[in-house]
C-alpha atoms as a PDB file:
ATOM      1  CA  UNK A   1      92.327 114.703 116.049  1.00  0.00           C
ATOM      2  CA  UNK A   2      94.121 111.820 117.629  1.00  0.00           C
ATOM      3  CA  UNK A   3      97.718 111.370 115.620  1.00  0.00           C
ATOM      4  CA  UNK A   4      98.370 107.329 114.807  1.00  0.00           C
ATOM      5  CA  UNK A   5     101.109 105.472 113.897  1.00  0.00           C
ATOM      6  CA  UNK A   6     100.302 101.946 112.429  1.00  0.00           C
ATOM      7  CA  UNK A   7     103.451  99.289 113.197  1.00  0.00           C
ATOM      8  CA  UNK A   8     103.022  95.815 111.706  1.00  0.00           C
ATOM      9  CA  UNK A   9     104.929  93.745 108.914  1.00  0.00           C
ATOM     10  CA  UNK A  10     102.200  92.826 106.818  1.00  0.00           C
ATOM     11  CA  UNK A  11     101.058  95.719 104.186  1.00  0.00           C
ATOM     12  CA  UNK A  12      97.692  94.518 103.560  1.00  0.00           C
ATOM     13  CA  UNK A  13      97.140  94.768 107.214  1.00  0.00           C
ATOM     14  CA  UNK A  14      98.043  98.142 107.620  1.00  0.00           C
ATOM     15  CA  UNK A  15      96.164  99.144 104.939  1.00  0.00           C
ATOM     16  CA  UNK A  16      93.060  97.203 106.754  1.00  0.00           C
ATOM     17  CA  UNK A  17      93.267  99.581 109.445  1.00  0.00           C
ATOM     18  CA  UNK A  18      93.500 102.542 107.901  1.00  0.00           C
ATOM     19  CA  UNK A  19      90.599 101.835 105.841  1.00  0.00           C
ATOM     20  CA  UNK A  20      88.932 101.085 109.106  1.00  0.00           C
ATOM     21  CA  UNK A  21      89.625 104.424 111.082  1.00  0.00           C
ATOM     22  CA  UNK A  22      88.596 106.261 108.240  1.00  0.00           C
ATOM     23  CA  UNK A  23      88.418 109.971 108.987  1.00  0.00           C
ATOM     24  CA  UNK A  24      87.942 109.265 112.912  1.00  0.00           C
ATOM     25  CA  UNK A  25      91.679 109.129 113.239  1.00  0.00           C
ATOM     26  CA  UNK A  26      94.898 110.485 111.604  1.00  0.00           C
ATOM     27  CA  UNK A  27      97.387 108.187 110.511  1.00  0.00           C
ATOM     28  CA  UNK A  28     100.456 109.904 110.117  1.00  0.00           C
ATOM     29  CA  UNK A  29     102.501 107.410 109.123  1.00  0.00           C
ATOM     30  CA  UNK A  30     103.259 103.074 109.030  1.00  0.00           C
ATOM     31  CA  UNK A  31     106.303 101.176 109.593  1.00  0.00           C
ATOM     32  CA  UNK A  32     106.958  97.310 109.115  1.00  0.00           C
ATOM     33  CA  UNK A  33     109.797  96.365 111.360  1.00  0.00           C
ATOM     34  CA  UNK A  34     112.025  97.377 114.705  1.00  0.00           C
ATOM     35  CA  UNK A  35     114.051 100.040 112.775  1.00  0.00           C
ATOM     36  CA  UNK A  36     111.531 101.926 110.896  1.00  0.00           C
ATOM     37  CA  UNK A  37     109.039 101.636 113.813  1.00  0.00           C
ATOM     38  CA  UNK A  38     111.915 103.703 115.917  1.00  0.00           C
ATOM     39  CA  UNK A  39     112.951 106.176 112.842  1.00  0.00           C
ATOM     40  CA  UNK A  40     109.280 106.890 111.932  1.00  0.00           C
ATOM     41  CA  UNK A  41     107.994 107.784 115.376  1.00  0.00           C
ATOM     42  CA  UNK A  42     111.485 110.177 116.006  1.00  0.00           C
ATOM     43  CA  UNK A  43     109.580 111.452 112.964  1.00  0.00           C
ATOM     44  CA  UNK A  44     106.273 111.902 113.675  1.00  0.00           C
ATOM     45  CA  UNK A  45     105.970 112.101 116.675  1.00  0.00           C
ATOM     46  CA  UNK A  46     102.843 110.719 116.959  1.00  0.00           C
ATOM     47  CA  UNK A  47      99.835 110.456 119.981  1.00  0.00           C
ATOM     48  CA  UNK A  48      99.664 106.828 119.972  1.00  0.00           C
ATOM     49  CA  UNK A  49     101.429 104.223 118.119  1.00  0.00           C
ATOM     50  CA  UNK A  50      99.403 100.874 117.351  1.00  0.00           C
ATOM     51  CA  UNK A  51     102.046  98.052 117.519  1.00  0.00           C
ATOM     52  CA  UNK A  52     102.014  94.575 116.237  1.00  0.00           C
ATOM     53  CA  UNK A  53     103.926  92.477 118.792  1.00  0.00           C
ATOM     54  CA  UNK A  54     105.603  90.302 116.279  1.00  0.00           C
ATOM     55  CA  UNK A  55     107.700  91.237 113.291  1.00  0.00           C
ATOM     56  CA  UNK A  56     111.298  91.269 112.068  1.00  0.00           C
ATOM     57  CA  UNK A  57     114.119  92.822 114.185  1.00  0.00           C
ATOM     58  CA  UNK A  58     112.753  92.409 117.725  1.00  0.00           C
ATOM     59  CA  UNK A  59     109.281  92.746 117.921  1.00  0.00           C
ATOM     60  CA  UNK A  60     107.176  94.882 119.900  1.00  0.00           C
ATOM     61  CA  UNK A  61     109.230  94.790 122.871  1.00  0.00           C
ATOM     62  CA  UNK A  62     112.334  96.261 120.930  1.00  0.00           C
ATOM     63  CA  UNK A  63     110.834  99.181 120.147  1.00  0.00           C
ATOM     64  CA  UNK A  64     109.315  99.858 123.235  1.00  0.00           C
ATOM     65  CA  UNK A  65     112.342  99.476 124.658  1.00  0.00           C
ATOM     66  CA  UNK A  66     114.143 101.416 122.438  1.00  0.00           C
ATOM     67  CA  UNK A  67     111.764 104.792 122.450  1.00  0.00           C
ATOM     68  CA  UNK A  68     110.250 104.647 125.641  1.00  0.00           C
ATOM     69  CA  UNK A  69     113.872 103.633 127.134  1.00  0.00           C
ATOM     70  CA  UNK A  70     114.921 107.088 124.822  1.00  0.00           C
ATOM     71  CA  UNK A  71     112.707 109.327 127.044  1.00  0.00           C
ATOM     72  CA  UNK A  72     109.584 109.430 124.907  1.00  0.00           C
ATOM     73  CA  UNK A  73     106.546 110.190 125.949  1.00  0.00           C
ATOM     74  CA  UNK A  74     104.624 108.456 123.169  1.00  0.00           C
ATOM     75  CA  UNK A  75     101.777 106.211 123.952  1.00  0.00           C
ATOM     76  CA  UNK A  76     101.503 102.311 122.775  1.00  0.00           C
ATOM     77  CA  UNK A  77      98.699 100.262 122.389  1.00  0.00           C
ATOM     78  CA  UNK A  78      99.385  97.035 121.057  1.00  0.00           C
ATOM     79  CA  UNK A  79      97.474  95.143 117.927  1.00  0.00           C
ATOM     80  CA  UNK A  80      98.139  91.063 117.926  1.00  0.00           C
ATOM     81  CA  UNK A  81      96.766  88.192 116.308  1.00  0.00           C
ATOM     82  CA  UNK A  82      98.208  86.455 119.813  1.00  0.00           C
ATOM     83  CA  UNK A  83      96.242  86.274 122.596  1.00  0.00           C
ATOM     84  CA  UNK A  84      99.001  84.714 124.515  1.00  0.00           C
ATOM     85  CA  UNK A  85      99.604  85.740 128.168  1.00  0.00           C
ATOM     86  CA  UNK A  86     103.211  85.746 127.833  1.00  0.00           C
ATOM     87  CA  UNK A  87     102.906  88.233 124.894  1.00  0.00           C
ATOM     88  CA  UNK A  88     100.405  90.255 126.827  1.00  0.00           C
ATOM     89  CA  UNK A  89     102.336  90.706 129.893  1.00  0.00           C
ATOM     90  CA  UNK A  90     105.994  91.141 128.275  1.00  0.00           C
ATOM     91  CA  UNK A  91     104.417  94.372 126.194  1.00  0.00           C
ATOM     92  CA  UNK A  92     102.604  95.567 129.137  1.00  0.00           C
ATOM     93  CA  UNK A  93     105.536  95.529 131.203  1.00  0.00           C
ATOM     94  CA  UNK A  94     107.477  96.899 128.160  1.00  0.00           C
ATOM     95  CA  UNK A  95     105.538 100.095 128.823  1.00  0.00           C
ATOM     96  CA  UNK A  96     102.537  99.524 126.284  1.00  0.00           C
ATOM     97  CA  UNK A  97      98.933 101.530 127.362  1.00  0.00           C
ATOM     98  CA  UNK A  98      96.799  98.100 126.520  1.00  0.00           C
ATOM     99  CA  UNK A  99      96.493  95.348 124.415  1.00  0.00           C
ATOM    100  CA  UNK A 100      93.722  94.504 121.798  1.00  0.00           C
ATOM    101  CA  UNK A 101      93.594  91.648 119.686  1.00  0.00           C
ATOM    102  CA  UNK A 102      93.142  91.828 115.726  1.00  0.00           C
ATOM    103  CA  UNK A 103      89.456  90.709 115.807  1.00  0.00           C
ATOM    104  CA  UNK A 104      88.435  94.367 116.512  1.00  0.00           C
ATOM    105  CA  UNK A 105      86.096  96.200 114.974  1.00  0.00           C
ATOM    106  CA  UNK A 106      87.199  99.371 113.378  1.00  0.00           C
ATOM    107  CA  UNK A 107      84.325 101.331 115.701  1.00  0.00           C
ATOM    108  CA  UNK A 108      86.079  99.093 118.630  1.00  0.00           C
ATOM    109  CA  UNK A 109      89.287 100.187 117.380  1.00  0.00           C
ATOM    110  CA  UNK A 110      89.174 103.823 117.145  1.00  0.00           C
ATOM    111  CA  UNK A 111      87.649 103.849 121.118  1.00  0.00           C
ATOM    112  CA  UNK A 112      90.567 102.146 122.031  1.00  0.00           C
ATOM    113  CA  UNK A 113      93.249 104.707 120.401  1.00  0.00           C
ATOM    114  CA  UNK A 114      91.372 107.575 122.035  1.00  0.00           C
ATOM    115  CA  UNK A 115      91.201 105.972 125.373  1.00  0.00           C
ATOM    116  CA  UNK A 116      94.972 105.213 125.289  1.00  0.00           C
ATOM    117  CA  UNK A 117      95.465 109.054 124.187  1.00  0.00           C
ATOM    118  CA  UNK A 118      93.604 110.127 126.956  1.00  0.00           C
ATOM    119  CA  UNK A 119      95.432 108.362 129.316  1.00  0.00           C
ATOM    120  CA  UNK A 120      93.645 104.914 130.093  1.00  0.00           C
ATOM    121  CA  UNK A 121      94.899 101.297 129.964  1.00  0.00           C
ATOM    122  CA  UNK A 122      92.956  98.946 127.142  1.00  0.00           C
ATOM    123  CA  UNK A 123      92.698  95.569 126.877  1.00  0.00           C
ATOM    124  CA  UNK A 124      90.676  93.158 124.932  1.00  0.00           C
ATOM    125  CA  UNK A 125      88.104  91.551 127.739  1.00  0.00           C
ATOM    126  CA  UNK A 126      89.763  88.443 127.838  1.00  0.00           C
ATOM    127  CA  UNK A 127      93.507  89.644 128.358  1.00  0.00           C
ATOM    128  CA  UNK A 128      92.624  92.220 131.491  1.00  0.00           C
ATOM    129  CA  UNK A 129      92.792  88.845 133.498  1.00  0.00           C
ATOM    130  CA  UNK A 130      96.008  87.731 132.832  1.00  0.00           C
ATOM    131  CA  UNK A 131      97.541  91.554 133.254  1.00  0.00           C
ATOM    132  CA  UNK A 132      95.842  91.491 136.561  1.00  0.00           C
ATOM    133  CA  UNK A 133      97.124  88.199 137.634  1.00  0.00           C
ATOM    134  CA  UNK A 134     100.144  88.991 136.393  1.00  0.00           C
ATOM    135  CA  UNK A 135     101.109  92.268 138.428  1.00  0.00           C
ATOM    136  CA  UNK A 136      99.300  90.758 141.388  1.00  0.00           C
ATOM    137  CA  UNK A 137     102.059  88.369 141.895  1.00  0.00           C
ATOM    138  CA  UNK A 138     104.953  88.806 143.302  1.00  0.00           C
ATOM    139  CA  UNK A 139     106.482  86.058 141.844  1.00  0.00           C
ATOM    140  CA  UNK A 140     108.249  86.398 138.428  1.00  0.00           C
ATOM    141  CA  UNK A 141     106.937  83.523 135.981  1.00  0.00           C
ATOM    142  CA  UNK A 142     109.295  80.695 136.099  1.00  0.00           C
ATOM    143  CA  UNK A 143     111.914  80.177 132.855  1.00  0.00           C
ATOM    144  CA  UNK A 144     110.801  77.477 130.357  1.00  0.00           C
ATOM    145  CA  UNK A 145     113.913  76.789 128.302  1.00  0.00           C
ATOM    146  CA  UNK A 146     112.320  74.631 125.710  1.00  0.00           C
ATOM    147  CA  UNK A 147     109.273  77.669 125.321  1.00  0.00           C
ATOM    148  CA  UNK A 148     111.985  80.370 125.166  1.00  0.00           C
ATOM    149  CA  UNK A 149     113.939  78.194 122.415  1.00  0.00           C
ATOM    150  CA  UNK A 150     110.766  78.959 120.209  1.00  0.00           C
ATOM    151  CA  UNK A 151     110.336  82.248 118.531  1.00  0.00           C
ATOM    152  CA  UNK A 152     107.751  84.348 118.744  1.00  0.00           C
ATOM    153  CA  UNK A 153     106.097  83.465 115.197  1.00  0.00           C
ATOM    154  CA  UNK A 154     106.754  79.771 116.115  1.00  0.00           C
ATOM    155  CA  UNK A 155     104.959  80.138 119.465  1.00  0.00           C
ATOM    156  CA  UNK A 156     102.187  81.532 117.233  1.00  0.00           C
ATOM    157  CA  UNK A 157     101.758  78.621 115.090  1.00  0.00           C
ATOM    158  CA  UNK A 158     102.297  76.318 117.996  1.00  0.00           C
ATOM    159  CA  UNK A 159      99.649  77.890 119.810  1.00  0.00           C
ATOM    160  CA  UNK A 160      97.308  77.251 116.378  1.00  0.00           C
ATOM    161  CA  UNK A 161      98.127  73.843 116.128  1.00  0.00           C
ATOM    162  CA  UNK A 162      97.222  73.162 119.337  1.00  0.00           C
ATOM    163  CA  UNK A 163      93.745  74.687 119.226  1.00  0.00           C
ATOM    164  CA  UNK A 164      93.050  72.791 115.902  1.00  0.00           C
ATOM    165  CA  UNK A 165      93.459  75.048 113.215  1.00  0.00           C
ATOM    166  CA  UNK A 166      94.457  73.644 109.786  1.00  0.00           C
ATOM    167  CA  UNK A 167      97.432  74.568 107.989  1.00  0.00           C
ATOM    168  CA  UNK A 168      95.221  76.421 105.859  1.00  0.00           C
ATOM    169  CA  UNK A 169      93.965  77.984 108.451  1.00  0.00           C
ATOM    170  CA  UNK A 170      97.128  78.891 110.405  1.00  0.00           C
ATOM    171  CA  UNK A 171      97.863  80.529 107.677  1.00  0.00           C
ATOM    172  CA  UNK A 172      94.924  82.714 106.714  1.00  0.00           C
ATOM    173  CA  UNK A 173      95.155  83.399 110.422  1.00  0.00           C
ATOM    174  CA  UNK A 174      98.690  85.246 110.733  1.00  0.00           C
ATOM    175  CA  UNK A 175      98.973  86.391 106.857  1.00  0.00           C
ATOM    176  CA  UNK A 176     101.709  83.574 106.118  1.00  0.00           C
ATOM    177  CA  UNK A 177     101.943  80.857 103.288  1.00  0.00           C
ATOM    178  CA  UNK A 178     101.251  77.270 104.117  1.00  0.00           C
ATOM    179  CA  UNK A 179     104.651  76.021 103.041  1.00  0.00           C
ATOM    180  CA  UNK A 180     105.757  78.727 105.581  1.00  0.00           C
ATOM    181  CA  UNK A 181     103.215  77.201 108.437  1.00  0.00           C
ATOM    182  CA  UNK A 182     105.017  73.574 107.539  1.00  0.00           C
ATOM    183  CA  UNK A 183     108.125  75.217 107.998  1.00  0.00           C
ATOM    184  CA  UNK A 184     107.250  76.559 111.085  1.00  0.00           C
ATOM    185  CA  UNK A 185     105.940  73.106 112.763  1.00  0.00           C
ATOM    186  CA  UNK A 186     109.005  71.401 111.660  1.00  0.00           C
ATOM    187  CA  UNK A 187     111.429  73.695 113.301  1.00  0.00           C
ATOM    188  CA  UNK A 188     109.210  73.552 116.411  1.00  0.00           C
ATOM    189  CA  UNK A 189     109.040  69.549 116.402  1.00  0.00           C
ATOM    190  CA  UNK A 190     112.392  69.687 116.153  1.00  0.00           C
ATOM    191  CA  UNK A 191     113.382  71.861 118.638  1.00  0.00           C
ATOM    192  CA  UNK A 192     110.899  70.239 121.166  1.00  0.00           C
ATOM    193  CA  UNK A 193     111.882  66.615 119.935  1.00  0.00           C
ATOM    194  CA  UNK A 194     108.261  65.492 119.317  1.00  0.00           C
ATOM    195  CA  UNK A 195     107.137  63.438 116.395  1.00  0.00           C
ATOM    196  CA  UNK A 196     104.020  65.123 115.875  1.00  0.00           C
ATOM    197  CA  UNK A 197     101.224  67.605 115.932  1.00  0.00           C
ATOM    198  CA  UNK A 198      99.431  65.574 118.329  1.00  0.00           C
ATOM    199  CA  UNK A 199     102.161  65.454 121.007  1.00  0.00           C
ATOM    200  CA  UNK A 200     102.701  69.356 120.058  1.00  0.00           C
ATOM    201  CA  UNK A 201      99.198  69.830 121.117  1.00  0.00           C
ATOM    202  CA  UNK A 202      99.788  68.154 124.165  1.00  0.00           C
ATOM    203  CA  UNK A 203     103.103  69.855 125.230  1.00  0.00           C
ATOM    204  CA  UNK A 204     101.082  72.852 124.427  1.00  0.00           C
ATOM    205  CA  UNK A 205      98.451  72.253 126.845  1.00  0.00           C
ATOM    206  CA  UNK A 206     100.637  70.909 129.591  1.00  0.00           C
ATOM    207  CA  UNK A 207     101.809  74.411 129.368  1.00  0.00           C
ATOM    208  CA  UNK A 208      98.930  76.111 129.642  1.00  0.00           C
ATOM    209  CA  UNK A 209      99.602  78.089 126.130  1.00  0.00           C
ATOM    210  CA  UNK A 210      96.113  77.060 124.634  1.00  0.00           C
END
């Protein structure tokens, strides 16, 4: 049997997934952040490791870099809410097996950790696009100072907003309060000096990040 380790900060979540993989797959073990992630796959050692791409201490990247740059041979396939290229290509070229977003199905799912196991690259239908455009290239993406000022969780948000999501929404959507989601727009409509979420929406989609 396939031997999983779940890596996201939200609890509930985690739970969520075990639930879904049932019996199929063994979970031998969660972690919510950069540092456990790294200490609990040392320990486990397990077949694949399903990693959320944003969360305290680094993100998915970090670890990646971290384990994989330690010699490990362990397999990553990463589980976002984000559908971002930008996230999709940085984990890919972190040394993650495929990408799959969190709308899965639990059948979906447990084809997906199997397939990385085995040895094959995984991606949710839409994101095989931008990995293939991305590695086609020869040219590295060009540096957006005012994007990189955001973090990760803020690009998130920003992202939401400018498809039209609710705060309400936003925040059903990535397991966060609302008064967290208004803290979130501020900081970016201050860092981006707009006014707001209608220009965010627009600097959003300028940028192709919609």
């Amino acid at each position: 049997m396939t031997r999983v380790l779940i890596v996201d900060d939200h609890r509930l979540f985690r739970s969520g997934v075990r639930a879904e993989l049932g019996n199929s797959i063994e979970v031998v073990g969660e972690a919510e952040d950069v540092e456990s992630a790294v200490k609990a796959i040392a320990e486990h050692q397990p077949d694949v490791v399903l990693l959320d791409v944003h969360m305290p201490g680094g993100g998915g990247q970090e670890v990646l870099r971290r384990v994989l740059g330690s010699g490990s041979q362990v397999r990553f396939l990463a589980l976002s809410v984000s559908d971002a290229a930008e996230d999709v290509i940085g984990v890919i070229r972190g040394g993650a097996r495929g990408y799959v977003t969190k709308n899965i199905s639990g059948k979906e799912l447990t084809d997906a950790i199997r397939r990385v196991a085995d040895g094959d690259a995984v991606f949710s239908p839409r994101l095989a696009g931008f990995v293939l455009d991305a590695f086609a290239s020869s040219e590295a993406p060009p540096i957006d100072p005012e994007l990189d000022s955001l973090t990760q969780r803020e690009r998130e948000v920003l992202r939401l907003i400018a498809r039209g999501y609710a705060y309400k929404e936003i925040a059903k959507e990535l397991f966060i309060s609302v008064k967290t989601v208004e803290t979130h727009v501020s900081s970016v409509l201050r860092k981006l000096q707009l006014s707001n979420r209608h220009e965010l929406s627009r600097w959003a989609t300028a940028r192709r990040l919609v």
